[in-house]
N, C-alpha and C. Protein backbone atom coordinates (compact mmCIF):
# COMPACT_ATOMS: atom_id res chain seq x y z
N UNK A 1 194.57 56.18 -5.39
CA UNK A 1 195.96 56.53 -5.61
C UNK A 1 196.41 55.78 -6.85
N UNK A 2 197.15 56.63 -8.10
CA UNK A 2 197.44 55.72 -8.97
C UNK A 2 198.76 56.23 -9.54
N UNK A 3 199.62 55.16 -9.34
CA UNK A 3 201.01 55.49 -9.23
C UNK A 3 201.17 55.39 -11.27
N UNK A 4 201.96 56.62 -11.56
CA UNK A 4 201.74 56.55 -12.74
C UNK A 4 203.52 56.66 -13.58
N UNK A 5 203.95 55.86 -14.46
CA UNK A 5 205.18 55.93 -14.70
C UNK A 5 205.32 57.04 -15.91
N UNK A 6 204.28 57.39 -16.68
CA UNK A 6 204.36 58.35 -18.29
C UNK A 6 202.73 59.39 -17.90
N UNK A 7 202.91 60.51 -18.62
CA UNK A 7 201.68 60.50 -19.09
C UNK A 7 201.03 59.84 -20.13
N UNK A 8 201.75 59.42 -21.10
CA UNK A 8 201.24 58.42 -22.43
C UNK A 8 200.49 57.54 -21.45
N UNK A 9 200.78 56.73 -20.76
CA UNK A 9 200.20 55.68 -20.49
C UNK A 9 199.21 55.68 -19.48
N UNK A 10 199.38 56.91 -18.54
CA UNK A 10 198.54 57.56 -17.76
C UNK A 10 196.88 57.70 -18.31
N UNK A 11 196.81 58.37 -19.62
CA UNK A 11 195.71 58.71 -20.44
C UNK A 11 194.36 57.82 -20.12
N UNK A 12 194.54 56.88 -20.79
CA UNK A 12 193.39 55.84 -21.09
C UNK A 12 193.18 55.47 -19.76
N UNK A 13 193.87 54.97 -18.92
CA UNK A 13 193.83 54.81 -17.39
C UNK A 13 193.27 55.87 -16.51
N UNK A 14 193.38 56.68 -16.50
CA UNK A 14 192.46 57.90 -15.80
C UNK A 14 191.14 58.11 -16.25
N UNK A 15 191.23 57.76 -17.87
CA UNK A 15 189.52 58.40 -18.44
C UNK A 15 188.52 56.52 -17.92
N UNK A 16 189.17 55.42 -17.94
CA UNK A 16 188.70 54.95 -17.28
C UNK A 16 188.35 54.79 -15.84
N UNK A 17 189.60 55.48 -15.03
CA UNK A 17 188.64 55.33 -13.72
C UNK A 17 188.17 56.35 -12.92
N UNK A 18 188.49 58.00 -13.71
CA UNK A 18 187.75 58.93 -12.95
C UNK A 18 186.55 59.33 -12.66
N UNK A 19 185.54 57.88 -13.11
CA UNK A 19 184.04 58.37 -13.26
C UNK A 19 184.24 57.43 -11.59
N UNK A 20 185.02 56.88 -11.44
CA UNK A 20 184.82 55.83 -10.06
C UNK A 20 185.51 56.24 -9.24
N UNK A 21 186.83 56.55 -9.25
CA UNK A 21 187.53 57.17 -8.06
C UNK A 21 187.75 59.03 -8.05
N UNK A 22 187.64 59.30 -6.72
CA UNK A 22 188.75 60.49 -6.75
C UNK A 22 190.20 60.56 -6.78
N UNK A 23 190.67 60.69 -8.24
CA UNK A 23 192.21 59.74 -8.32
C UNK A 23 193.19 61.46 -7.79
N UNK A 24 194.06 60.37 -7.27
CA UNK A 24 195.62 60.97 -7.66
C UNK A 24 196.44 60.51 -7.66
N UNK A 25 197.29 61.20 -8.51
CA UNK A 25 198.34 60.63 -9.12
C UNK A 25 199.45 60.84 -8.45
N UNK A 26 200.35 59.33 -8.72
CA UNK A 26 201.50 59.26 -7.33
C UNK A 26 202.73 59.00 -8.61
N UNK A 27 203.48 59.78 -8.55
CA UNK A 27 205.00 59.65 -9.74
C UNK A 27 205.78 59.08 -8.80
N UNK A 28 206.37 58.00 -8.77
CA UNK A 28 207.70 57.38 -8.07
C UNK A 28 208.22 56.49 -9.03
N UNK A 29 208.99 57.41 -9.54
CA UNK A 29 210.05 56.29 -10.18
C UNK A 29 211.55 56.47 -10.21
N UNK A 30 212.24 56.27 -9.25
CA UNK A 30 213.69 56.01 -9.11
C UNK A 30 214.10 54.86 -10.46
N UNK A 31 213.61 54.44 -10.74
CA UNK A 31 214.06 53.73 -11.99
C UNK A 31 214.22 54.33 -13.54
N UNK A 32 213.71 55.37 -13.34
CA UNK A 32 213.62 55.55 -15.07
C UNK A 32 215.21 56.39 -15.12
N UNK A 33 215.59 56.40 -16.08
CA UNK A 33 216.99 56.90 -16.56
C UNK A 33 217.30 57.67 -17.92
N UNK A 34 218.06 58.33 -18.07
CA UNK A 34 218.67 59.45 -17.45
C UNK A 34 218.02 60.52 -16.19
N UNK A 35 218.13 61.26 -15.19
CA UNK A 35 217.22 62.47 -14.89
C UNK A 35 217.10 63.18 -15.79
N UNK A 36 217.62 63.50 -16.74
CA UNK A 36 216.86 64.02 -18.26
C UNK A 36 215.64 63.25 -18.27
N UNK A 37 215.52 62.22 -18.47
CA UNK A 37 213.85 61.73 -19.21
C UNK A 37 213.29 61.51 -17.77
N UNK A 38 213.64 61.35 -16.56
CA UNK A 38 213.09 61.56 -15.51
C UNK A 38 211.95 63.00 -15.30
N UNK A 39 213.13 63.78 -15.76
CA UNK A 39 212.42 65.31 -15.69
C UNK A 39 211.02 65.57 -16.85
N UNK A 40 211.88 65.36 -17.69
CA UNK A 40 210.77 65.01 -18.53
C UNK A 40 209.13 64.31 -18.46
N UNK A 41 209.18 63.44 -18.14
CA UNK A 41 208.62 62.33 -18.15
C UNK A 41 207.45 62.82 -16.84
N UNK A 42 208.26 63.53 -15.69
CA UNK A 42 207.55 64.34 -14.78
C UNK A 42 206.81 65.28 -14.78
N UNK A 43 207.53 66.60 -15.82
CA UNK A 43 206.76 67.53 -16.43
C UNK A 43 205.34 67.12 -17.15
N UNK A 44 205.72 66.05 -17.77
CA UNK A 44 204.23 65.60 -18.64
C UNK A 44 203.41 65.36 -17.77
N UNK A 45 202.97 64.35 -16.76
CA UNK A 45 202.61 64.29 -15.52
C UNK A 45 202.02 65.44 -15.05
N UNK A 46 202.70 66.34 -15.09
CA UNK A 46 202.24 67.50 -14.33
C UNK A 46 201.66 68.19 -14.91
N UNK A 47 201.75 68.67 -16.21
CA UNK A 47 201.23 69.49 -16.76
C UNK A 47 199.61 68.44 -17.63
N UNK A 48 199.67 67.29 -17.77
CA UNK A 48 198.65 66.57 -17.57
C UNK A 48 197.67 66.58 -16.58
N UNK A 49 198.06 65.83 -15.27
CA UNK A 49 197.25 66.32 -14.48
C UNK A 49 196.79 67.82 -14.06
N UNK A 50 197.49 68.88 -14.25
CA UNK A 50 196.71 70.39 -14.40
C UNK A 50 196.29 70.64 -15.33
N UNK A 51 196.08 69.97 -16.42
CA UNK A 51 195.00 70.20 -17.35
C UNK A 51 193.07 69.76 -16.95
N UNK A 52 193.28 67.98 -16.46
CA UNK A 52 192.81 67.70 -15.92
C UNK A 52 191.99 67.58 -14.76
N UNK A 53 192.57 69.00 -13.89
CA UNK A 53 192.41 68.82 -12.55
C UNK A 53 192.69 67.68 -11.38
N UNK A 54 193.42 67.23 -11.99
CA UNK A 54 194.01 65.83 -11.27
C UNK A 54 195.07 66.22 -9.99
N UNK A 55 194.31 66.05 -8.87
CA UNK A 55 195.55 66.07 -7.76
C UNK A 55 196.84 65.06 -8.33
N UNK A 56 198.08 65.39 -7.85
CA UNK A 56 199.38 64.72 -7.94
C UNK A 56 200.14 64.69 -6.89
N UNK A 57 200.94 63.67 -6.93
CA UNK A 57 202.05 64.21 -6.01
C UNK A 57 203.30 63.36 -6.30
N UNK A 58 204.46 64.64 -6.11
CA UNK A 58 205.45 63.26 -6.43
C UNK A 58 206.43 62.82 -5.10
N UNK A 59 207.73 62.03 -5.22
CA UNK A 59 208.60 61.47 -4.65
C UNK A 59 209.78 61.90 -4.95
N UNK A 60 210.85 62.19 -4.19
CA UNK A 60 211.93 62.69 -4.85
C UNK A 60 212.50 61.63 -5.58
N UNK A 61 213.45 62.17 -6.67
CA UNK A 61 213.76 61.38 -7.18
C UNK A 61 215.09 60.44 -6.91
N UNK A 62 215.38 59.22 -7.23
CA UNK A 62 216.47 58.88 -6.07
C UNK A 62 216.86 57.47 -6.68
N UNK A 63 217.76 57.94 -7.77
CA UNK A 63 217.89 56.77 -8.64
C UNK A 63 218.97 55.22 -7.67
N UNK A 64 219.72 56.03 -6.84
CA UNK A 64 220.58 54.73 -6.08
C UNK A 64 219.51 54.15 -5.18
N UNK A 65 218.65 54.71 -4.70
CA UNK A 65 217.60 53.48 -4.01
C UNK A 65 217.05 52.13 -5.40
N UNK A 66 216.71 52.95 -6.08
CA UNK A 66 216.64 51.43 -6.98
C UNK A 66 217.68 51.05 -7.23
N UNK A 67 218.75 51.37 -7.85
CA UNK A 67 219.66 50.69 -7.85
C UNK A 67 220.34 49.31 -6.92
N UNK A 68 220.31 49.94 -5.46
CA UNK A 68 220.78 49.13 -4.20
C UNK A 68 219.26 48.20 -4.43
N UNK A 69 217.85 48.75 -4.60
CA UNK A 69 217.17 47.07 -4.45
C UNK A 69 216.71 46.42 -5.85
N UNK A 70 217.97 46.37 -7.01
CA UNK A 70 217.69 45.44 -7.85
C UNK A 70 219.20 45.15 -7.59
N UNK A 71 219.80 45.39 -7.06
CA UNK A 71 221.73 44.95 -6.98
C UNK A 71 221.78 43.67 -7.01
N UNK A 72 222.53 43.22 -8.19
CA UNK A 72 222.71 41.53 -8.20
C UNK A 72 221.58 40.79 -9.07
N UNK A 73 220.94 41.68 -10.05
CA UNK A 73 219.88 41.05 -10.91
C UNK A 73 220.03 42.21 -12.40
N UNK A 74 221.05 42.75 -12.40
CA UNK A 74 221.61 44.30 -13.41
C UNK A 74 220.94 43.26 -14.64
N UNK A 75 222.00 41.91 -15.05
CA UNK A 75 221.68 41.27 -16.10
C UNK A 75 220.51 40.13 -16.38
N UNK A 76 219.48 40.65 -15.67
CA UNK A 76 218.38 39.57 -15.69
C UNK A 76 217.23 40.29 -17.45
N UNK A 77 216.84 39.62 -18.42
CA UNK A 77 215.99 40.17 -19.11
C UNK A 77 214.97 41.23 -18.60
N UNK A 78 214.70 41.93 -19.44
CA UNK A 78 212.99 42.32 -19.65
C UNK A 78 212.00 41.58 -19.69
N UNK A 79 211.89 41.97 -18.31
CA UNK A 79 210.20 41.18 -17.60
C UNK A 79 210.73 39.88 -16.93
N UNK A 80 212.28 40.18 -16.37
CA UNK A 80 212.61 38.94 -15.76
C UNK A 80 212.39 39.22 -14.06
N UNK A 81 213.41 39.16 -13.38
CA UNK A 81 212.97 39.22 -11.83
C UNK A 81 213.45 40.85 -11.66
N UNK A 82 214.68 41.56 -12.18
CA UNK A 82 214.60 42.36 -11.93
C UNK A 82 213.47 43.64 -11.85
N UNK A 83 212.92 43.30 -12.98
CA UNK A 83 211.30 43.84 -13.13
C UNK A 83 210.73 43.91 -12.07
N UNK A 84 210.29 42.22 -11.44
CA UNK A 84 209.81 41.98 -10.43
C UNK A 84 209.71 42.92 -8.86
N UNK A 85 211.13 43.33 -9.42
CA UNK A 85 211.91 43.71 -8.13
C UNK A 85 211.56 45.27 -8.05
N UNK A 86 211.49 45.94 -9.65
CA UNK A 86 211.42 47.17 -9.99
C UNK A 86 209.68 47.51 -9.22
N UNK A 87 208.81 46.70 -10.02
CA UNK A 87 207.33 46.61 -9.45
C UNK A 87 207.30 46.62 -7.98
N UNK A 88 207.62 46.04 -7.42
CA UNK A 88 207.75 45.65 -5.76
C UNK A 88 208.15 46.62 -5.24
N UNK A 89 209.31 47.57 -5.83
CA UNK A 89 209.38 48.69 -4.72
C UNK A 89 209.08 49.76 -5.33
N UNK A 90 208.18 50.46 -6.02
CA UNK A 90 207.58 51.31 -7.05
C UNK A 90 205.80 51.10 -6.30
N UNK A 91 205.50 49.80 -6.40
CA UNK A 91 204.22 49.88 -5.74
C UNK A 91 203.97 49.25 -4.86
N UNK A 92 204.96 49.16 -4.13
CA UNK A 92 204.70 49.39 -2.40
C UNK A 92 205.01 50.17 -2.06
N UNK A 93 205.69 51.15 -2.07
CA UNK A 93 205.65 52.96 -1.93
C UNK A 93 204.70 52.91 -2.24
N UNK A 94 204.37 53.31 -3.65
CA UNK A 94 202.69 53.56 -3.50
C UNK A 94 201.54 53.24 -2.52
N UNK A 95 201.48 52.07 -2.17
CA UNK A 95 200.88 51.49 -1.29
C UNK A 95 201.01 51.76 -0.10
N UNK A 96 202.03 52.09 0.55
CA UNK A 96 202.34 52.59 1.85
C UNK A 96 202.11 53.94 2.17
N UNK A 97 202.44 55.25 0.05
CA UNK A 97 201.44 56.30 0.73
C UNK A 97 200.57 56.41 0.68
N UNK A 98 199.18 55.40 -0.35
CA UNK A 98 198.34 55.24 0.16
C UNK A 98 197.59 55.08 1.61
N UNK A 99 198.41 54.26 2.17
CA UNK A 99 197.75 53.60 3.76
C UNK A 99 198.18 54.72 4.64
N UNK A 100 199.00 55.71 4.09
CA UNK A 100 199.37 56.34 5.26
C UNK A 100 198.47 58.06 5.21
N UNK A 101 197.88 58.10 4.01
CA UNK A 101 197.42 58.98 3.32
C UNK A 101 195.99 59.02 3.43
N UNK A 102 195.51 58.17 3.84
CA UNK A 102 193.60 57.69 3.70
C UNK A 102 193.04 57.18 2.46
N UNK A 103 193.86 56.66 1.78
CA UNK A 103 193.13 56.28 0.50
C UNK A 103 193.24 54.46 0.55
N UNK A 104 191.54 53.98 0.31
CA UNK A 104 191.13 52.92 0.31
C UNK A 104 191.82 51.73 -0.76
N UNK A 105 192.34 52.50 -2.04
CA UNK A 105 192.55 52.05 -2.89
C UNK A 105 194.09 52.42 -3.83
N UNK A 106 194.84 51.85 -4.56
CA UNK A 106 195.58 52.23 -5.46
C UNK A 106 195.51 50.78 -6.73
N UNK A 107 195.93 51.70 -7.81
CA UNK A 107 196.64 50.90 -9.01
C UNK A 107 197.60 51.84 -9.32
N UNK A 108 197.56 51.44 -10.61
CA UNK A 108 199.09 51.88 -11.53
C UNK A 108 198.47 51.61 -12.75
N UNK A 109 199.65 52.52 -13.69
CA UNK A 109 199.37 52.83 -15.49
C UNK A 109 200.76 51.75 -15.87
N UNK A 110 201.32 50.97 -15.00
CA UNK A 110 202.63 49.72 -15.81
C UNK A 110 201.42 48.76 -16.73
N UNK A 111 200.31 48.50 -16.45
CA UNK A 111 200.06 47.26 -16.96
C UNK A 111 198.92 48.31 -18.40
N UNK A 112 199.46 49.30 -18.91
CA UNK A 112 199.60 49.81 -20.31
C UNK A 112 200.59 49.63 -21.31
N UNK A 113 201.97 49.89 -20.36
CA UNK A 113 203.12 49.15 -21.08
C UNK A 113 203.20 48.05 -21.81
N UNK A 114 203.62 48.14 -23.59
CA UNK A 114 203.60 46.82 -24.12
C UNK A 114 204.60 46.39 -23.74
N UNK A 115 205.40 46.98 -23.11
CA UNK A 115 206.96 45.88 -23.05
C UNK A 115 206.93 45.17 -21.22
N UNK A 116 205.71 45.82 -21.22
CA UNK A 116 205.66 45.08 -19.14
C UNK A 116 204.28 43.78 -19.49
N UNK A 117 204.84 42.86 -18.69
CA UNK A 117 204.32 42.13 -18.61
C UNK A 117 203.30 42.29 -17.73
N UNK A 118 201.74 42.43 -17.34
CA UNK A 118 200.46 42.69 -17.01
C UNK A 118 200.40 41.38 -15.57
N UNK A 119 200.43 40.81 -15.74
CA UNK A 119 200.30 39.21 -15.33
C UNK A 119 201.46 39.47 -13.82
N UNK A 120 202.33 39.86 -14.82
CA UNK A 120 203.49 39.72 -13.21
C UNK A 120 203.35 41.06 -11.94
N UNK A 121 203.12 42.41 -12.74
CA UNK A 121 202.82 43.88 -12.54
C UNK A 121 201.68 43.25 -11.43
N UNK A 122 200.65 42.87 -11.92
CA UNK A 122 198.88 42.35 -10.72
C UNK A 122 199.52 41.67 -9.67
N UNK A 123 200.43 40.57 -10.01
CA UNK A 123 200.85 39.75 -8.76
C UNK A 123 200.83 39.94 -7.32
N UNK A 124 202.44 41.08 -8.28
CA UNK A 124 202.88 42.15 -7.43
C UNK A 124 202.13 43.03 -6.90
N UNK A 125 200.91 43.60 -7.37
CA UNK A 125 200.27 44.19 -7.01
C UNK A 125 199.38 43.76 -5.86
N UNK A 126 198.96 42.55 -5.60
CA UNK A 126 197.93 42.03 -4.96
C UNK A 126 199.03 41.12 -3.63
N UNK A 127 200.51 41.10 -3.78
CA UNK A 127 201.15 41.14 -2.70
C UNK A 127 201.20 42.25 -1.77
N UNK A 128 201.75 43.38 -2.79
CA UNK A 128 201.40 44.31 -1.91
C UNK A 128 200.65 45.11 -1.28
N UNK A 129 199.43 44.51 -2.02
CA UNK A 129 197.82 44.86 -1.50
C UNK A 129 197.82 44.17 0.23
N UNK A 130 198.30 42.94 0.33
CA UNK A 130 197.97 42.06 1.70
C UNK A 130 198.97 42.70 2.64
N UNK A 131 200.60 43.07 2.26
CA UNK A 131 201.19 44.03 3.13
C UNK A 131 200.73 45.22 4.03
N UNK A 132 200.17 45.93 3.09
CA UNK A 132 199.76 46.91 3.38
C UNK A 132 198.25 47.13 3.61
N UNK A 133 197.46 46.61 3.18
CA UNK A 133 196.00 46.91 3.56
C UNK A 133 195.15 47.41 2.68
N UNK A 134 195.91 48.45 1.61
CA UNK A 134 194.76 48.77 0.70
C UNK A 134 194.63 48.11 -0.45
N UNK A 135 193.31 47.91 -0.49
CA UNK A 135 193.18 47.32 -1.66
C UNK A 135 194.07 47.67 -3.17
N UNK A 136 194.18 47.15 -4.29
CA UNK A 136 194.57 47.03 -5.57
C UNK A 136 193.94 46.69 -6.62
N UNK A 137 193.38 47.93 -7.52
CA UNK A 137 192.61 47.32 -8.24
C UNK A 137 193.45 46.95 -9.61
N UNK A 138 193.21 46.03 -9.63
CA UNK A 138 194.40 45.07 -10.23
C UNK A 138 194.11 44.51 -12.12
N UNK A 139 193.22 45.71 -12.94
CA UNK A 139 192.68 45.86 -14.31
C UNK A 139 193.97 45.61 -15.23
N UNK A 140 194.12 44.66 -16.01
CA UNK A 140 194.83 44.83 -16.85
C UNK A 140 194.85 46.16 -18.27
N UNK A 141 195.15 47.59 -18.32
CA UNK A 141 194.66 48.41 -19.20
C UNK A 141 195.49 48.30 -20.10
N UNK A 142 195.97 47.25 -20.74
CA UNK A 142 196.48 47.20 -22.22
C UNK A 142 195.38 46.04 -22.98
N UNK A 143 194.25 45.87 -22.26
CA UNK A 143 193.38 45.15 -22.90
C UNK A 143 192.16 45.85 -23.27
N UNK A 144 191.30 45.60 -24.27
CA UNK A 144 190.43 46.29 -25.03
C UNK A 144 190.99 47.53 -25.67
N UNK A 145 192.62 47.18 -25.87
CA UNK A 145 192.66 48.39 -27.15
C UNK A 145 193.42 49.69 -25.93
N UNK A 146 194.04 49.01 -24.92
CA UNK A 146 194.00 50.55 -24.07
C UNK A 146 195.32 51.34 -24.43
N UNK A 147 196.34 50.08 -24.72
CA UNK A 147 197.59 50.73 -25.06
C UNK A 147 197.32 51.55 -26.57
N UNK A 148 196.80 51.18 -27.43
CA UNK A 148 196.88 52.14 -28.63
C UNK A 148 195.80 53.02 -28.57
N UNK A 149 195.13 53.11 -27.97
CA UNK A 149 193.94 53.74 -27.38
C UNK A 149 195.09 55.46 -26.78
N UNK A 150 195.72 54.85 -25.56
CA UNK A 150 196.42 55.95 -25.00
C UNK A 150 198.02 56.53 -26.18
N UNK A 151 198.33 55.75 -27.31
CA UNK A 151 199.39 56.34 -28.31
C UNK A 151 198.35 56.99 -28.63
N UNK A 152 197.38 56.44 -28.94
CA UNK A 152 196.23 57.91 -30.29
C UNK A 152 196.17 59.20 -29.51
N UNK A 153 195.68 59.07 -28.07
CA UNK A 153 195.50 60.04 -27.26
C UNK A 153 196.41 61.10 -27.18
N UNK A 154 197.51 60.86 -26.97
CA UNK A 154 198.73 61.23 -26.23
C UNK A 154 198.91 61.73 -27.47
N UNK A 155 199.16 61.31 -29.04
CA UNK A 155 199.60 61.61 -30.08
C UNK A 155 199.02 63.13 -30.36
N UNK A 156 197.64 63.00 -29.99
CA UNK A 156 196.58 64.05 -30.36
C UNK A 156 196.50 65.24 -29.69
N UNK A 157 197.17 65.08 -28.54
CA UNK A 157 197.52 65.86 -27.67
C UNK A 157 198.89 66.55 -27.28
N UNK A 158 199.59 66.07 -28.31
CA UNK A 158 201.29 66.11 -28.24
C UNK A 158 202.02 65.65 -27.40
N UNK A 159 201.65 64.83 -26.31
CA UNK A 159 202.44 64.40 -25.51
C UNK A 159 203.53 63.57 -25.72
N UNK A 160 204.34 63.66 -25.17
CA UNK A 160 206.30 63.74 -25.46
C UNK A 160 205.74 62.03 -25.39
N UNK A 161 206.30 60.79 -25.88
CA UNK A 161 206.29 59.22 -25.65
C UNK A 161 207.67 58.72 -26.04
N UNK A 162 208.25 58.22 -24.99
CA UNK A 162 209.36 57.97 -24.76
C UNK A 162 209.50 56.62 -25.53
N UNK A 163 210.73 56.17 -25.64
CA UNK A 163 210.72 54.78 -26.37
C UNK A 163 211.32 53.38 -25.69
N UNK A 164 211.50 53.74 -24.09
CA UNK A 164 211.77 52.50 -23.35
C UNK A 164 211.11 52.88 -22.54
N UNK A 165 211.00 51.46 -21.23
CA UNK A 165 210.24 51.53 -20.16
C UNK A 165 211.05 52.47 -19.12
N UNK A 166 212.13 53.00 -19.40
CA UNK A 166 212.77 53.84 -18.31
C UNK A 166 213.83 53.61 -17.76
N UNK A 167 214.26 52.31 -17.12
CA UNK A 167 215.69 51.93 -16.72
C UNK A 167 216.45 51.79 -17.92
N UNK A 168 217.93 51.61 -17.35
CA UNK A 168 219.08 52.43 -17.93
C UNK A 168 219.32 50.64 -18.85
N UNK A 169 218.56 49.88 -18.69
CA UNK A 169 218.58 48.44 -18.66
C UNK A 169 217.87 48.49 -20.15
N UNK A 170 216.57 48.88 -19.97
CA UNK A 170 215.97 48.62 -20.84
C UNK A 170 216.11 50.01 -22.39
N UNK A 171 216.93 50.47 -22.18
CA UNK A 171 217.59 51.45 -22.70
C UNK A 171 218.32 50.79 -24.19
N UNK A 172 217.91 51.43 -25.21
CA UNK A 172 218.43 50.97 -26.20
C UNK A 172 219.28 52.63 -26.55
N UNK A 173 221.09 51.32 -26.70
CA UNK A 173 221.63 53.06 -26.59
C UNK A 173 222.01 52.67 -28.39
């Protein structure tokens, strides 16, 4: 299961692990902002993975659930706790439809993001690995070149690349 926030960043992350898993791709992101680039951002996703043959699936979208669980951290930096908070309930959903789904395993395409911190994204990840039961494979893919690896890709392929991580926070208006 690999919970994926872009197709940009999706790219390099799939061609690495579809020789090992039978992936699919899990879209949950109540965080990204406007539902304009929500929609967006989904379509790519989709029309990615059906290029691919990539099972998908998404989550409705449901921007006041994140909202209510970062409430009281609005003004914390990029890559501060609100992050924290963003990761934590982004991939433990994941994780929970993993466990509830039959799948042994999940990651995520955040730790492609240059503006996410890798280090905190695994943490989180390997907390919510012990919650829930399935494992996390917990690869940092902005190393060996993965983040400009997946701009070349994505570029070459036309895929739409947005210019923030998605909340209305990290939003340069």
């Amino acid at each position: 299961m690999l919970h994926t926030c872009c197709a940009p960043c999706s790219i390099y992350v799939i061609n690495q692990l579809l020789d090992r898993f039978d992936l699919t791709v899990y879209f949950f992101n109540p965080n990204i902002f406007p539902e304009e680039e929500y929609l967006q951002r989904l379509a790519e996703v989709k029309e990615f993975c059906r290029r691919k043959k990539i099972a998908y699936f998404e989550e409705k979208y449901q921007p006041k659930v994140w909202l209510n669980f970062i409430k009281g951290y609005e003004q914390e930096p990029e890559k501060g706790f609100r992050c924290d908070l963003c990761f934590l309930l982004r991939l433990g959903k994941t994780a929970e439809f993993a466990q509830a789904n039959g799948y042994d395993w999940f990651s995520t395409t955040l730790t492609t993001g240059r503006q996410k911190n890798s280090l905190q994204i695994q943490q989180t990840g390997r907390k919510v690995e012990s919650k829930h039961g399935v494992k996390f494979w917990d690869q940092d893919f902005k190393k060996k070149f993965g983040a400009q690896i997946s701009d070349w890709l994505a570029g070459r392929i036309g895929l739409y690349r947005q210019d923030y991580c998605g909340c209305i926070f990290s939003r340069k208006i």
